[in-house]
Protein backbone atom coordinates (compact mmCIF):
# COMPACT_ATOMS: atom_id res chain seq x y z
CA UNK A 1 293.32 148.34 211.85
CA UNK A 2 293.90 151.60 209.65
CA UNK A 3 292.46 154.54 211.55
CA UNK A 4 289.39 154.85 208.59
CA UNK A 5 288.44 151.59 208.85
CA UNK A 6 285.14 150.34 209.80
CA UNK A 7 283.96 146.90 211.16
CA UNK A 8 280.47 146.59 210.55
CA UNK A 9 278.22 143.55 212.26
CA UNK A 10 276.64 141.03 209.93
CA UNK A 11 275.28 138.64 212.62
CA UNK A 12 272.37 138.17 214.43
CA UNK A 13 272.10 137.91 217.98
CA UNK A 14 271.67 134.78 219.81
CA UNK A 15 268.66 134.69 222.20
CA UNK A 16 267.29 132.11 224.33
CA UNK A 17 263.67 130.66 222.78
CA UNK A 18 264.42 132.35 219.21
CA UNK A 19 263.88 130.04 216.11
CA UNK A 20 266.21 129.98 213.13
CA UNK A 21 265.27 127.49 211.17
CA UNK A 22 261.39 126.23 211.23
CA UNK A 23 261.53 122.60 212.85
CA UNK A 24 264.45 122.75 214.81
CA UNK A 25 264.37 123.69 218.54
CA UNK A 26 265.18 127.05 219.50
CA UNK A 27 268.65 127.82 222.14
CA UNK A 28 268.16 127.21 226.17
CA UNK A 29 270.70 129.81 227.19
CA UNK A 30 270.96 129.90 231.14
CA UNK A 31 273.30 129.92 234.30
CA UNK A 32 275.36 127.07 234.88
CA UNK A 33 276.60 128.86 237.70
CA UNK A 34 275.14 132.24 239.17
CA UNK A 35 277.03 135.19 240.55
CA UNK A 36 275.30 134.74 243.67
CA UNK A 37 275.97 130.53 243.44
CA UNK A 38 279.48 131.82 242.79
CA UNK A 39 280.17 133.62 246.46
CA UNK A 40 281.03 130.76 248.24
CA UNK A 41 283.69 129.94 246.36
CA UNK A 42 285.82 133.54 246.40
CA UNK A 43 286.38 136.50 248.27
CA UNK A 44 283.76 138.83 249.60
CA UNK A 45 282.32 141.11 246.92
CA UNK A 46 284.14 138.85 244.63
CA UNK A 47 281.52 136.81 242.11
CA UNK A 48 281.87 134.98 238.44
CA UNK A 49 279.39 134.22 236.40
CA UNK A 50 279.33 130.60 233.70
CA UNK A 51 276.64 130.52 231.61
CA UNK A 52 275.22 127.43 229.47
CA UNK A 53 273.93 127.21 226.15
CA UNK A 54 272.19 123.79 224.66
CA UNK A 55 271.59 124.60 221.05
CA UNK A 56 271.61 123.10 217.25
CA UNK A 57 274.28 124.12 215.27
CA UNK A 58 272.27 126.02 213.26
CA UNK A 59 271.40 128.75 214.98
CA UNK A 60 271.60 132.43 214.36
CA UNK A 61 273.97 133.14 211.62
CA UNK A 62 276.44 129.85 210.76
CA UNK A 63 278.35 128.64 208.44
CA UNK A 64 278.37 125.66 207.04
CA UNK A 65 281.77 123.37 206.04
CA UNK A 66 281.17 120.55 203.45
CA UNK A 67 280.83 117.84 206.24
CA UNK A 68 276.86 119.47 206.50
CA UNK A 69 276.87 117.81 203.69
CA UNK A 70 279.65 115.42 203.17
CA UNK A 71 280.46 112.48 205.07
CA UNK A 72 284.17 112.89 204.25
CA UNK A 73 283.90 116.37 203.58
CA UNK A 74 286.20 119.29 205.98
CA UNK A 75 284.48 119.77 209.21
CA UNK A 76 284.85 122.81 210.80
CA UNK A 77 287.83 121.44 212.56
CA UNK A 78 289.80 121.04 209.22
CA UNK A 79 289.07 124.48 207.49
CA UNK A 80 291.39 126.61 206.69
CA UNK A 81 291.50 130.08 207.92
CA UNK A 82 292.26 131.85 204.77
CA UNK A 83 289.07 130.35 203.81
CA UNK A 84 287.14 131.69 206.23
CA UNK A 85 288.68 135.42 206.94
CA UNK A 86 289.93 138.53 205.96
CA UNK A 87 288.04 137.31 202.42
CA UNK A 88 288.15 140.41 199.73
CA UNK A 89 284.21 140.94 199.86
CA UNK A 90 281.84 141.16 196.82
CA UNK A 91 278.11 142.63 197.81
CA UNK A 92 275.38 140.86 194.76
CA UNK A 93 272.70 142.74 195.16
CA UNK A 94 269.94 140.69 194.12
CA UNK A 95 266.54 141.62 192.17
CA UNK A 96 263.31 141.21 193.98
CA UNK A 97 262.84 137.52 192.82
CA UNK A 98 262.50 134.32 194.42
CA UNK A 99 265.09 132.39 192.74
CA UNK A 100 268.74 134.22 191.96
CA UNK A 101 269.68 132.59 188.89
CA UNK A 102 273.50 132.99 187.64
CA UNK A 103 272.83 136.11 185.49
CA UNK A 104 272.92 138.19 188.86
CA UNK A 105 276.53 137.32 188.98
CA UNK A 106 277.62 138.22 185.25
CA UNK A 107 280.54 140.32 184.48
CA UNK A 108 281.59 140.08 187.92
CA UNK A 109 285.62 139.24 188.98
CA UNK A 110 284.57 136.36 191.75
CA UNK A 111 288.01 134.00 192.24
CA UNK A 112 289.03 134.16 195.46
CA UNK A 113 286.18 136.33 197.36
CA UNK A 114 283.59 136.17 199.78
CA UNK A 115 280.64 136.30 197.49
CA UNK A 116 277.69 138.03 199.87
CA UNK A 117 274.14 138.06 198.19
CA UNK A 118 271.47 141.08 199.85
CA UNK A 119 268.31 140.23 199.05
CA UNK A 120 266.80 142.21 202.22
CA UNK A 121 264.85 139.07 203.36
CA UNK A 122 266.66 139.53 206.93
CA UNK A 123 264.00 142.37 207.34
CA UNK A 124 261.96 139.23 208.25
CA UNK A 125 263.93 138.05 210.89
CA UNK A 126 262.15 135.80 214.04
CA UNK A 127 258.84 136.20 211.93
CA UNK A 128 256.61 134.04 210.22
CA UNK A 129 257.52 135.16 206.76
CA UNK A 130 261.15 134.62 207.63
CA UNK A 131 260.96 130.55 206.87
CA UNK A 132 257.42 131.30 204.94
CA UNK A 133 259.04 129.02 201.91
CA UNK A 134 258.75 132.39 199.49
CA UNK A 135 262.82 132.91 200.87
CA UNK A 136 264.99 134.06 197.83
CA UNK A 137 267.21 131.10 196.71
CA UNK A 138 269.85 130.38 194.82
CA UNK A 139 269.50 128.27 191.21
CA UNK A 140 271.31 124.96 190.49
CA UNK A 141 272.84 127.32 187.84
CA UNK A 142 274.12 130.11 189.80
CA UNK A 143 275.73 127.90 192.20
CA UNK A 144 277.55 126.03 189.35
CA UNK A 145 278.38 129.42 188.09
CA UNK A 146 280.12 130.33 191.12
CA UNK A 147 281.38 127.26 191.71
CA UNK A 148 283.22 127.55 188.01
CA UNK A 149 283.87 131.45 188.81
CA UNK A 150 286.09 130.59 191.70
CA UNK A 151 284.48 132.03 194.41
CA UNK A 152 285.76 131.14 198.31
CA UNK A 153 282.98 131.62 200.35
CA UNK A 154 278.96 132.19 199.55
CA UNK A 155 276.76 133.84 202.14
CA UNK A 156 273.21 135.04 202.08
CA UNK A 157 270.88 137.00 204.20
CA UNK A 158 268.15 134.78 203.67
CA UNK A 159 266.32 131.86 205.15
CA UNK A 160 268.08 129.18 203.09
CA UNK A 161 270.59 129.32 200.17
CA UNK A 162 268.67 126.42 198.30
CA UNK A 163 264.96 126.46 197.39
CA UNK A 164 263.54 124.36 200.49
CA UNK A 165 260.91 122.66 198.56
CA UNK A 166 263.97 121.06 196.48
CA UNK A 167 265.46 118.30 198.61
CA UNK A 168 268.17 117.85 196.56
CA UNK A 169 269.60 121.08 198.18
CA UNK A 170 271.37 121.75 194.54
CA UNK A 171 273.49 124.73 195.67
CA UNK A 172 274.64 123.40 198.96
CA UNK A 173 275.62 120.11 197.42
CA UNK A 174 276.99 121.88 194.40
CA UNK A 175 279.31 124.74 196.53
CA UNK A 176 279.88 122.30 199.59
CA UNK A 177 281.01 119.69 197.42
CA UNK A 178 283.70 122.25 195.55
CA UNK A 179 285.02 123.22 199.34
CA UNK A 180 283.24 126.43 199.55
CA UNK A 181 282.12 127.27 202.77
CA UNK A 182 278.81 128.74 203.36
CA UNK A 183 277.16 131.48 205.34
CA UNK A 184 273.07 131.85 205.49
CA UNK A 185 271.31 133.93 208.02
CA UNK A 186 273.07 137.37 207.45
CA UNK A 187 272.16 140.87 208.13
CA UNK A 188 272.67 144.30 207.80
CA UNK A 189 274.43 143.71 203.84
CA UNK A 190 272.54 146.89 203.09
CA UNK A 191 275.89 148.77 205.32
CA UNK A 192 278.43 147.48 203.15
CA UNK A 193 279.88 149.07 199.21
CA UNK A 194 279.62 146.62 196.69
CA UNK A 195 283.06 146.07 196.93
CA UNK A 196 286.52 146.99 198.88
CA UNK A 197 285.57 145.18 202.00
CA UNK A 198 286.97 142.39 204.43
CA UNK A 199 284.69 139.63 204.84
CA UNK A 200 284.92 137.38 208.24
CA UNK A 201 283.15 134.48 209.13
CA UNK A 202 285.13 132.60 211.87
CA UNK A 203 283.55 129.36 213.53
CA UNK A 204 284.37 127.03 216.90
CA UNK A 205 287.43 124.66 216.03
CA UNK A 206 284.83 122.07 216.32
CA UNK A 207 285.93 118.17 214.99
CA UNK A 208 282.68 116.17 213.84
CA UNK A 209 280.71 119.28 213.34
CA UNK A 210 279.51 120.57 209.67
CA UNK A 211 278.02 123.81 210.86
CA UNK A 212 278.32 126.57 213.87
CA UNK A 213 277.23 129.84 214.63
CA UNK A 214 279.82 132.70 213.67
CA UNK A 215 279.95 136.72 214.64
CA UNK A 216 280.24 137.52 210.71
CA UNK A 217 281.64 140.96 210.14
CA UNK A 218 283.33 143.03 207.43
CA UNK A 219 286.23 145.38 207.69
CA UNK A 220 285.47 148.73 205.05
CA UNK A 221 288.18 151.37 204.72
């Protein structure tokens, strides 16, 4: 790292009890075994600690590969890493507006980036609002668009990339099914220039999974 670069946190924290996504059971994070369980098994003053996690795969912030969505899509196991790190970085700031239709994206250079959408809705975060169903979204068209443009990775800060009242899921099926990799449940895009970043969104090597929790982060000089 260059002595005037930044890495700047884009993930939220995994807690035990916390809900992501409305429906699906919230993380049991615990000891498997305690520092005090641990003494008998070392030296005096000597202790470990193992903890235990049972949890969806979609919890916190995640990405998701096109198995999600695919039968025979990539799991995570079988994506690449240039897909999934040091991405050049492109911030869309989006209007206030529940659905981000593919004008938000015009005149923008989009091959080959991490395409990262701030639409502020992580300000909700572990509230009702936060999976209220008014979550911004992105348009059948505006996936296609990006789709078309090139783009190597989408992410948003919101609840859901697709409309949730469409269960067709239109921009997962379109972006998932072109091999883009997606990442919902962002924060803190406010932090980062519109451009000129690093974009990092790293899963568990995980075979027969489509989705996992990932410390996303960008790299700004």
């Amino acid at each position: 790292m260059k002595a005037k670069e930044r890495l700047i946190d884009l993930s939220h924290v995994v807690e035990d009890g916390m809900i992501t996504y409305q429906g699906l059971p919230a993380p049991i994070i615990c000891d498997y075994l305690s520092r005090e369980a641990s003494r008998r098994f070392y030296s005096a003053d000597t202790t470990f600690h193992i903890g235990r996690i049972e949890m969806v795969s979609n919890t916190g912030t995640y990405l998701d590969s096109p198995f999600h969505r695919f039968a025979d899509g990539k799991d995570l196991s079988e994506l690449s890493l240039p897909s999934l790190a040091n991405l050049p970085g492109v911030i869309v700031r989006a209007a206030p507006s529940h659905s981000i239709d593919r004008e938000a994206f015009a005149g923008m250079e989009l091959k080959g980036k991490a395409v990262l959408i701030h639409t502020e809705w992580s300000a909700h975060w572990r509230t009702g609002e936060y999976w209220s169903g008014r979550h911004p979204f992105l348009t059948e068209a505006a996936a296609q668009w990006l789709a078309e443009a090139g783009a190597t990775l989408v992410g948003i800060d919101s609840y859901n990339l697709d409309d949730t009242a469409d269960g067709r899921r239109p921009a997962h099926t379109i972006l998932l099914g072109a091999d883009i990799p997606i990442v919902e449940h962002l924060r803190g895009l406010s932090q980062l220039p519109n451009d000129g970043f690093r974009f990092f969104a790293v899963p568990v090597k995980v075979k027969g999974f489509g989705t996992f929790p990932v410390r996303a982060f960008a790299m700004v000089d």
